[in-house]
Protein backbone atom coordinates (compact mmCIF):
# COMPACT_ATOMS: atom_id res chain seq x y z
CA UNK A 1 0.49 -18.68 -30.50
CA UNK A 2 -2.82 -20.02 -29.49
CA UNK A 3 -3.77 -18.88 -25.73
CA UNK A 4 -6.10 -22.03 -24.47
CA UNK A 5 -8.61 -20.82 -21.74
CA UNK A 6 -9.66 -22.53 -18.74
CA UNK A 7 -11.95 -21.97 -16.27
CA UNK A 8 -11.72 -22.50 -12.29
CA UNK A 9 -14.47 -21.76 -10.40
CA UNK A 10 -12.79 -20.82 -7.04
CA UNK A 11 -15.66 -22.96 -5.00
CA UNK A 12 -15.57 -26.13 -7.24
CA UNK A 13 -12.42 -26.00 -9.15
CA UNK A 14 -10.33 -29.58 -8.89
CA UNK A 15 -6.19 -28.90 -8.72
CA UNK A 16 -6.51 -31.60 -11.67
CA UNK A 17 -7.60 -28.52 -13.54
CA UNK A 18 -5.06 -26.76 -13.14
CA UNK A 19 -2.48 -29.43 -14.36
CA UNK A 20 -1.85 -28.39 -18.07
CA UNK A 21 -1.42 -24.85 -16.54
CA UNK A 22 1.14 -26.28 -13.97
CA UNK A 23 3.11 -27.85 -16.40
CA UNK A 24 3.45 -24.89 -18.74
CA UNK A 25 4.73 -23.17 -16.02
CA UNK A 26 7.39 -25.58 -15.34
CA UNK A 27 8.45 -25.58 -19.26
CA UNK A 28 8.98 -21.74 -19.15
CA UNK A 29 5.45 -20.74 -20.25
CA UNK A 30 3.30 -17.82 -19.52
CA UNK A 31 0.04 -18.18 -17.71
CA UNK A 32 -2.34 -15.70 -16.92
CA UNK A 33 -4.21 -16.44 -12.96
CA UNK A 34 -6.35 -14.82 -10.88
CA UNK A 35 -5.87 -13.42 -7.45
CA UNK A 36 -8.09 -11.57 -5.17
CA UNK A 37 -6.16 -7.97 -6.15
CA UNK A 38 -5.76 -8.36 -10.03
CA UNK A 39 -5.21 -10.87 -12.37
CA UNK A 40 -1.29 -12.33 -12.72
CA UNK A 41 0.48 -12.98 -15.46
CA UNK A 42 3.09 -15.77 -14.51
CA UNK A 43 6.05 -17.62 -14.95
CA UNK A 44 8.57 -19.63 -13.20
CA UNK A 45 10.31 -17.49 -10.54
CA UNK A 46 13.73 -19.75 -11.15
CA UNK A 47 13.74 -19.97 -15.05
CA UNK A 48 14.90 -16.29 -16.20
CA UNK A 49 14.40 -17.26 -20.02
CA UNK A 50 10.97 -17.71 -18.88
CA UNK A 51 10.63 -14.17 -16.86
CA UNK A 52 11.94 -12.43 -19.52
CA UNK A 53 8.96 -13.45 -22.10
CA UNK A 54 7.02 -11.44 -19.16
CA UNK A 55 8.87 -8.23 -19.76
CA UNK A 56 7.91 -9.29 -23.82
CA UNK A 57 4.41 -9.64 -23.66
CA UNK A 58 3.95 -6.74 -21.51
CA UNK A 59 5.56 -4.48 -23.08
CA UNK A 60 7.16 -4.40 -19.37
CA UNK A 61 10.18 -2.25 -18.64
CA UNK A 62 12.85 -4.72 -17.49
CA UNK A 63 14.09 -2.29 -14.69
CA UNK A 64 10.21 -2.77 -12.93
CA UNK A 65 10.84 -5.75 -10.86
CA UNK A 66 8.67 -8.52 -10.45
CA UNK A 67 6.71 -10.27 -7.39
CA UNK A 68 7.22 -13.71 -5.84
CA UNK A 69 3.85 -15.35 -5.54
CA UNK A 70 4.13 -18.94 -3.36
CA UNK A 71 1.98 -21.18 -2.12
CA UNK A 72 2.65 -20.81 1.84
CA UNK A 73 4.33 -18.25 4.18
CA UNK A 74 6.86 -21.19 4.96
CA UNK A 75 7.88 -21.38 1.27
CA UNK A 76 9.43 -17.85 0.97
CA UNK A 77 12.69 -17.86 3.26
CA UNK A 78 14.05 -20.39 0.74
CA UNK A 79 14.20 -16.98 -1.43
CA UNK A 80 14.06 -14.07 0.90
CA UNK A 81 15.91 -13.23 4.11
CA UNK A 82 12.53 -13.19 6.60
CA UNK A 83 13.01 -11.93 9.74
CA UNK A 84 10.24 -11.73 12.98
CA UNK A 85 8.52 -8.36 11.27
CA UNK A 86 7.94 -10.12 8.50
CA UNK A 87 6.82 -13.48 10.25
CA UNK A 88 4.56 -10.90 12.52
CA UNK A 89 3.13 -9.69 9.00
CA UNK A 90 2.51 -13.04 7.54
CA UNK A 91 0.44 -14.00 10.89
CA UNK A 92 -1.70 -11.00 10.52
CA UNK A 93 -2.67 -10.56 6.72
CA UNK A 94 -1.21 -13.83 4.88
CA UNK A 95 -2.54 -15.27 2.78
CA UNK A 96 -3.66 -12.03 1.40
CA UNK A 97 -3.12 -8.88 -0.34
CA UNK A 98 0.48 -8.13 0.80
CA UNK A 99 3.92 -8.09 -0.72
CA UNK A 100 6.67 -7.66 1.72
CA UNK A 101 10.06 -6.58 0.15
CA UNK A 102 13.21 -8.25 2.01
CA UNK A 103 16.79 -9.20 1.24
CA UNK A 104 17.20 -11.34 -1.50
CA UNK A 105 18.90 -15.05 -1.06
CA UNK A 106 19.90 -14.60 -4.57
CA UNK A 107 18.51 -17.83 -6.02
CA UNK A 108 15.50 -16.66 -7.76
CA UNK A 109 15.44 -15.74 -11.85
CA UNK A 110 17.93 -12.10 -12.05
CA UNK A 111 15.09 -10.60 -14.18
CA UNK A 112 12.69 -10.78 -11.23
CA UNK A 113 14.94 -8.43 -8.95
CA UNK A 114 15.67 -6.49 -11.73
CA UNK A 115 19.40 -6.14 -10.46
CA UNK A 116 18.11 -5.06 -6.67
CA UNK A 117 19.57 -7.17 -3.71
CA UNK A 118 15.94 -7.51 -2.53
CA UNK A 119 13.10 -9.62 -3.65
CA UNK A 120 9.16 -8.99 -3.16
CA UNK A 121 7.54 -11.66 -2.09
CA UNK A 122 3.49 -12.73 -1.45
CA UNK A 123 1.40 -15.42 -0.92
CA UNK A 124 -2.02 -14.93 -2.61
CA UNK A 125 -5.48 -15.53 -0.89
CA UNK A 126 -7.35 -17.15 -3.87
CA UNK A 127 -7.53 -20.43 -3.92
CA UNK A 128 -6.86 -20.84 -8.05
CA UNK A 129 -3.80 -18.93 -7.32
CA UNK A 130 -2.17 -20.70 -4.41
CA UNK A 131 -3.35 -24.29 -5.95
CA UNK A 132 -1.45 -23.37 -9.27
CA UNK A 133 1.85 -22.09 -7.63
CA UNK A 134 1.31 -25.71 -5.30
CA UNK A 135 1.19 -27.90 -8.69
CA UNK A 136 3.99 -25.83 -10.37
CA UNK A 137 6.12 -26.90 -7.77
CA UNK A 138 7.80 -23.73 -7.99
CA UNK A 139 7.62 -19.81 -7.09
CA UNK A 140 5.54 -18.00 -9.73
CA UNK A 141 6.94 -14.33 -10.68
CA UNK A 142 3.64 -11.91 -11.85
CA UNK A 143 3.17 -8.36 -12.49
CA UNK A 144 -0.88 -7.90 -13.16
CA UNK A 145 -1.51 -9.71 -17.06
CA UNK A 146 -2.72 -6.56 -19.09
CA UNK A 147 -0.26 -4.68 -21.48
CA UNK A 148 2.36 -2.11 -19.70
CA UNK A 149 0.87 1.01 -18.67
CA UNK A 150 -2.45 0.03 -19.34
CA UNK A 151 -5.52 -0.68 -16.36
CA UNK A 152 -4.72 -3.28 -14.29
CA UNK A 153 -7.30 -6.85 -15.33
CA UNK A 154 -9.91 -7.57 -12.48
CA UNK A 155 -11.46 -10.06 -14.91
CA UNK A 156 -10.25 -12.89 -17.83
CA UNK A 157 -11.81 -10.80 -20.57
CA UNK A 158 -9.72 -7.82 -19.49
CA UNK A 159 -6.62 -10.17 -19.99
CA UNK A 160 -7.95 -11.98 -23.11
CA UNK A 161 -8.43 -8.45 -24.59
CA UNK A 162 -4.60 -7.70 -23.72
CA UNK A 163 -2.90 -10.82 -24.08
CA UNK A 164 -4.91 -13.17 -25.82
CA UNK A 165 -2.07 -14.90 -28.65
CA UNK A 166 0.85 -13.85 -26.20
CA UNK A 167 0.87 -16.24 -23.58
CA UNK A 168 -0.13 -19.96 -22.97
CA UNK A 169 -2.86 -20.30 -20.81
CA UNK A 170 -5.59 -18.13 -19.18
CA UNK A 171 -7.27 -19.40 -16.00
CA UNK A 172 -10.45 -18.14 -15.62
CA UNK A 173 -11.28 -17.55 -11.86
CA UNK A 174 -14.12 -14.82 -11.98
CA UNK A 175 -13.88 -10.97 -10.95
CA UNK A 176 -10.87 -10.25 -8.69
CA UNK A 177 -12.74 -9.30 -5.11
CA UNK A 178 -10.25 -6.76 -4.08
CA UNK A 179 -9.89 -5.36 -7.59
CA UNK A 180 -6.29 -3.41 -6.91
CA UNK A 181 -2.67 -4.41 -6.93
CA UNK A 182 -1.39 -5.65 -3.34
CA UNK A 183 0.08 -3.43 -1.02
CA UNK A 184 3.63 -3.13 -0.83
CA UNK A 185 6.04 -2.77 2.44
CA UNK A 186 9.66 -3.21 2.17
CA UNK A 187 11.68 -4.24 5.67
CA UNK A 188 15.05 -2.84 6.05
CA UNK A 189 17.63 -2.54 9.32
CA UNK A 190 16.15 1.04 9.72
CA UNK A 191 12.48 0.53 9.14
CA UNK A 192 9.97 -0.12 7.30
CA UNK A 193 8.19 1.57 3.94
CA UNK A 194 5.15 1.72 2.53
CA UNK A 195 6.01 1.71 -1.07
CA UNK A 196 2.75 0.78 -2.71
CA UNK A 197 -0.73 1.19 -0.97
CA UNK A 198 -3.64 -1.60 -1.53
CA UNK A 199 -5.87 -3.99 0.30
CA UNK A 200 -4.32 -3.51 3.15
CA UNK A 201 -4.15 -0.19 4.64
CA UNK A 202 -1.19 1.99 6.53
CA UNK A 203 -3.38 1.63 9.36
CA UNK A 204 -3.32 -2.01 9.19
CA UNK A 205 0.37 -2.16 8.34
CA UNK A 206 0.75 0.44 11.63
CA UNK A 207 -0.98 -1.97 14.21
CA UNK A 208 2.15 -4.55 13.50
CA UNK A 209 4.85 -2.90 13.23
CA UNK A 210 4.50 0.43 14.65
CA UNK A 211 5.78 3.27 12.20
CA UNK A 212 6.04 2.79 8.78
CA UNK A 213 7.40 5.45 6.76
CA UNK A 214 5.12 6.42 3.56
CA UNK A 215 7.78 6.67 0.04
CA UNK A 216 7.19 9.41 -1.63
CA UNK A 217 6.49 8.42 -4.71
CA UNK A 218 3.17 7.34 -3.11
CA UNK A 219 1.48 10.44 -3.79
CA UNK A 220 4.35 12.05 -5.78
CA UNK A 221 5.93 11.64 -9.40
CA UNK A 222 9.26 9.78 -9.43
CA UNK A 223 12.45 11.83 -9.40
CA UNK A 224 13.94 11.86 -12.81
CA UNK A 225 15.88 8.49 -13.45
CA UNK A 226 15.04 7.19 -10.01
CA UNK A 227 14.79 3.04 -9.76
CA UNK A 228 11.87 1.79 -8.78
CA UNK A 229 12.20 -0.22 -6.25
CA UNK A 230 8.98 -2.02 -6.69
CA UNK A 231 6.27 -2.68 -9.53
CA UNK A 232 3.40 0.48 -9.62
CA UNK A 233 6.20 3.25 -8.60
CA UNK A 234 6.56 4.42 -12.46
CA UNK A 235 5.28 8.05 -13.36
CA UNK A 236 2.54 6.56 -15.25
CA UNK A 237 0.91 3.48 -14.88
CA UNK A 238 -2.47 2.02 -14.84
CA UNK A 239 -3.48 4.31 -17.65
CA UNK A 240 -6.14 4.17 -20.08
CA UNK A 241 -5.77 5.96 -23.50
CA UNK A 242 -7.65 9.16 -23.52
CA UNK A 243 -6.51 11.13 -20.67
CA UNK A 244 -7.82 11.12 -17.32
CA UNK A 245 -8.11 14.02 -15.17
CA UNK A 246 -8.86 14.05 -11.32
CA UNK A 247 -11.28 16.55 -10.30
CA UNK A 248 -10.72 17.82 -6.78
CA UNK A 249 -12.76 19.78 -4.74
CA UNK A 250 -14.06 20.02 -0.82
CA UNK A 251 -17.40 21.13 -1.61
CA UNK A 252 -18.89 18.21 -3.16
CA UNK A 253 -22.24 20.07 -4.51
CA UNK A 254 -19.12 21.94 -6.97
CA UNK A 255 -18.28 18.56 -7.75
CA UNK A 256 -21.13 17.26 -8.77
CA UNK A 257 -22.08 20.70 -10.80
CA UNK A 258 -18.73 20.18 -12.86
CA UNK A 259 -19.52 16.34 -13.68
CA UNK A 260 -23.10 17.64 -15.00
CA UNK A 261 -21.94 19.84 -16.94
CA UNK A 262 -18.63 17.87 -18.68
CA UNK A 263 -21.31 15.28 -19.17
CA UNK A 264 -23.33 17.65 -21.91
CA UNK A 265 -20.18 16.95 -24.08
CA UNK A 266 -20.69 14.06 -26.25
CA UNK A 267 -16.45 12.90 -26.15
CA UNK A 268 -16.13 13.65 -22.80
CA UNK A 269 -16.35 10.02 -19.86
CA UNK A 270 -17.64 10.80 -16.69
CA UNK A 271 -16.80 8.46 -13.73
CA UNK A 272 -18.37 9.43 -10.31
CA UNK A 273 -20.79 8.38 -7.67
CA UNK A 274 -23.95 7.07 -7.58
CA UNK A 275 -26.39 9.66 -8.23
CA UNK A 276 -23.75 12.50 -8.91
CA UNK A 277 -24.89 12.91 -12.35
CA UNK A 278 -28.18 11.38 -13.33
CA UNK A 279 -27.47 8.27 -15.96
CA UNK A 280 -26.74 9.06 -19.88
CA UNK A 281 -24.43 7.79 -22.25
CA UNK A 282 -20.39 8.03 -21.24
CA UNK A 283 -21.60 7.81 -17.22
CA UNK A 284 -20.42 5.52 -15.09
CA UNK A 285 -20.69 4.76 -10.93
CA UNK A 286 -18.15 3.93 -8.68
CA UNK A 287 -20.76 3.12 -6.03
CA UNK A 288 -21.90 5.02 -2.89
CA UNK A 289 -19.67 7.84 -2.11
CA UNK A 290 -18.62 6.20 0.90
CA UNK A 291 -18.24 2.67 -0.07
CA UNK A 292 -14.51 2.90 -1.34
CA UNK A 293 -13.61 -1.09 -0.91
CA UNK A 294 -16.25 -0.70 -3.81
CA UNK A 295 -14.63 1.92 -5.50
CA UNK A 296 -11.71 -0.44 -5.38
CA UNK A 297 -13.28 -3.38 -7.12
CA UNK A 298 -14.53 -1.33 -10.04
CA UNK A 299 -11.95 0.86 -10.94
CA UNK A 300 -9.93 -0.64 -13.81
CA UNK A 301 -13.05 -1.73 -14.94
CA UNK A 302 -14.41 1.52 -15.53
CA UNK A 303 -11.35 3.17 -16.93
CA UNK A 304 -11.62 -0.17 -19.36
CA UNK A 305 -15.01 0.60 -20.04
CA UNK A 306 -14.90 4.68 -20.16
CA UNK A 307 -11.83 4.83 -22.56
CA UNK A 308 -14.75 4.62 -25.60
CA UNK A 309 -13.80 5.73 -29.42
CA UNK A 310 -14.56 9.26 -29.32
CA UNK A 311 -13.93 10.31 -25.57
CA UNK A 312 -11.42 12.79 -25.56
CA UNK A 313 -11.01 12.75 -22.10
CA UNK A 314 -11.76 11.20 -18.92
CA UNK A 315 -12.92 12.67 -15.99
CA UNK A 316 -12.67 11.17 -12.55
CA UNK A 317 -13.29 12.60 -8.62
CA UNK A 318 -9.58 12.25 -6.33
CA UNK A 319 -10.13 9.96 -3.81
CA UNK A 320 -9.67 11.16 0.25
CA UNK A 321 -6.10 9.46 1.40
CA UNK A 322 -7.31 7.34 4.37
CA UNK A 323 -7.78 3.63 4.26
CA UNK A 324 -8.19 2.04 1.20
CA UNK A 325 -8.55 5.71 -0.13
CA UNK A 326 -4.70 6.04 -0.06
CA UNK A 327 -4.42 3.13 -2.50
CA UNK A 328 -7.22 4.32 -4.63
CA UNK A 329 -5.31 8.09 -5.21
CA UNK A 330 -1.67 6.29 -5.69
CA UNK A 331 -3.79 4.65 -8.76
CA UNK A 332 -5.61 7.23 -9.84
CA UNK A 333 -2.89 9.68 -9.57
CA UNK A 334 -0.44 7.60 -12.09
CA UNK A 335 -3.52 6.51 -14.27
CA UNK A 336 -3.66 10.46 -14.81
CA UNK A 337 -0.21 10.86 -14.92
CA UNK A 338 -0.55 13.37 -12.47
CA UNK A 339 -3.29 15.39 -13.88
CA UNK A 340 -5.41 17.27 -11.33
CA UNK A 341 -8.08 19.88 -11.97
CA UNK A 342 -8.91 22.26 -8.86
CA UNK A 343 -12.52 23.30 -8.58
């Protein structure tokens, strides 16, 4: 197959663009579109033939379900159950970087449930995105559009260098601005749960609805065999190919020491700071320490970029577990599979 590229500047782009794209949706193609968290990698939320060349191209495991992306908030009780948290939600952070998890009506593809009664839903902030699922005409079902496991694209080259030959089309809309996967809250009778942190933080999710209950698979592996009962909950995920290790420690000077000296070894990556380890080859910055919305927008570029021929093995600082520094350890920690080094 021959993937045809376009680009869509989100300022000037013209939904006429957007049309060949549109229509290869409809005929149970695969197109690859940004959003402002990561880059998509669609297909008709009704046609399951079409969902299931998702799962293909992935390399997706079809018990991972997928994500409803529409155009408007309206759109989404023709597939989900929404009740007044939900419309409460939508007022405060939609469009945006949420996915709220609610019964399923049942009419959507089976493959995008994956067998749950309950469907995720979102409606993206980027223009590109929302003006494709408008000319579709129909619900788009995405995971992120890199290969299964692998770091999440926050740009088109990341998804060319995945997927390029494996789907249709590949809109390019420039770097994603948020640069992880949306958060996740599913609404039940009891409650609500956080079951995926992102762009928008517990906090935020607190000052609507009051408690919300944190899953543990958050900041925890998966029990054995357990479902997952959204995308990003899998024991490993997000993950480049030489191992990455999180380095933790309170005393940041220790930190910093232990990044200076795994940087002396020529197949070891470094990825810290700005001005943790002074620049060489196999260094890269996440920004100022305490600029972590930054630290969001680079990461799966630099665990892209890091995971060199030769390195042996990544290392990386753990993130603090407030604000958008929840969302960066739930990726970290599954990009490492778990791997933590004490110092």
């Amino acid at each position: 197959m021959t993937t045809k590229f376009i680009s869509a500047d989100p300022e000037r782009f013209a939904e006429s663009d957007l049309s060949d794209a549109a229509k290869a949706i409809r005929d149970g193609g695969l197109v690859a579109f940004p959003t402002e968290t990561v880059y998509g990698l669609g297909a008709s939320g009704i046609n399951d033939r079409a969902v299931k060349r998702i799962f293909e191209a992935k390399g997706r495991p079809s018990n991972n379900p997928l994500i409803l992306h529409f155009a408007s908030v309206g759109d989404c009780n023709e597939y989900a159950v929404c009740d007044d948290r939900f419309l409460a939600l939508a007022d405060a952070f939609m469009p945006g970087p949420l996915t709220v998890v609610l019964p399923s009506r049942g009419n959507c593809a089976p493959s995008v449930t994956a067998g749950l009664s309950t469907v995720a839903v979102r409606v993206p902030m980027h223009p590109v995105a929302r003006s494709l699922i408008k000319a579709a005409g129909v619900p788009i079902a995405a995971p992120s559009a890199n290969l299964s496991g692998k770091p999440s694209p926050t740009t088109c080259d990341h998804v060319k260098n995945d997927l390029n030959g494996k789907v249709e089309f590949v809109i390019d809309g420039g770097a994603c601005t948020v640069g992880l996967e949306s958060t996740i809250v599913k609404l039940d009778p009891t409650g609500a749960t956080l079951l995926r942190p992102g762009g928008i933080t517990l906090e935020m999710l607190k000052s609507v609805l009051g408690e919300v209950d944190v899953a543990p698979e958050v900041l925890a592996p998966p029990a054995p065999g357990a479902v997952p009962e959204s995308p990003g909950m899998l024991l490993k995920h997000y993950s480049p190919n030489a191992p990455l290790y999180l380095v933790r420690s309170d005393d940041h000077a220790r930190l910093t020491s232990f990044f200076h000296e795994a940087s002396m070894q020529p197949d070891n990556a470094i990825i810290c700071f700005n001005g943790d380890v002074n620049p060489k080859n196999n260094v890269y910055y996440l920004g100022d320490r305490d600029d972590e919305f930054e630290h969001a927008r680079r990461l799966f570029d630099l665990l892209r970029v890091a995971d060199k021929p030769g390195i042996r093995r990544i290392y990386a600082p753990m993130p603090r577990r407030e604000g958008i520094g929840l969302a960066l350890q739930n990726r970290m920690l599954r990009a490492a599979a778990f791997r933590i080094k004490d110092i």
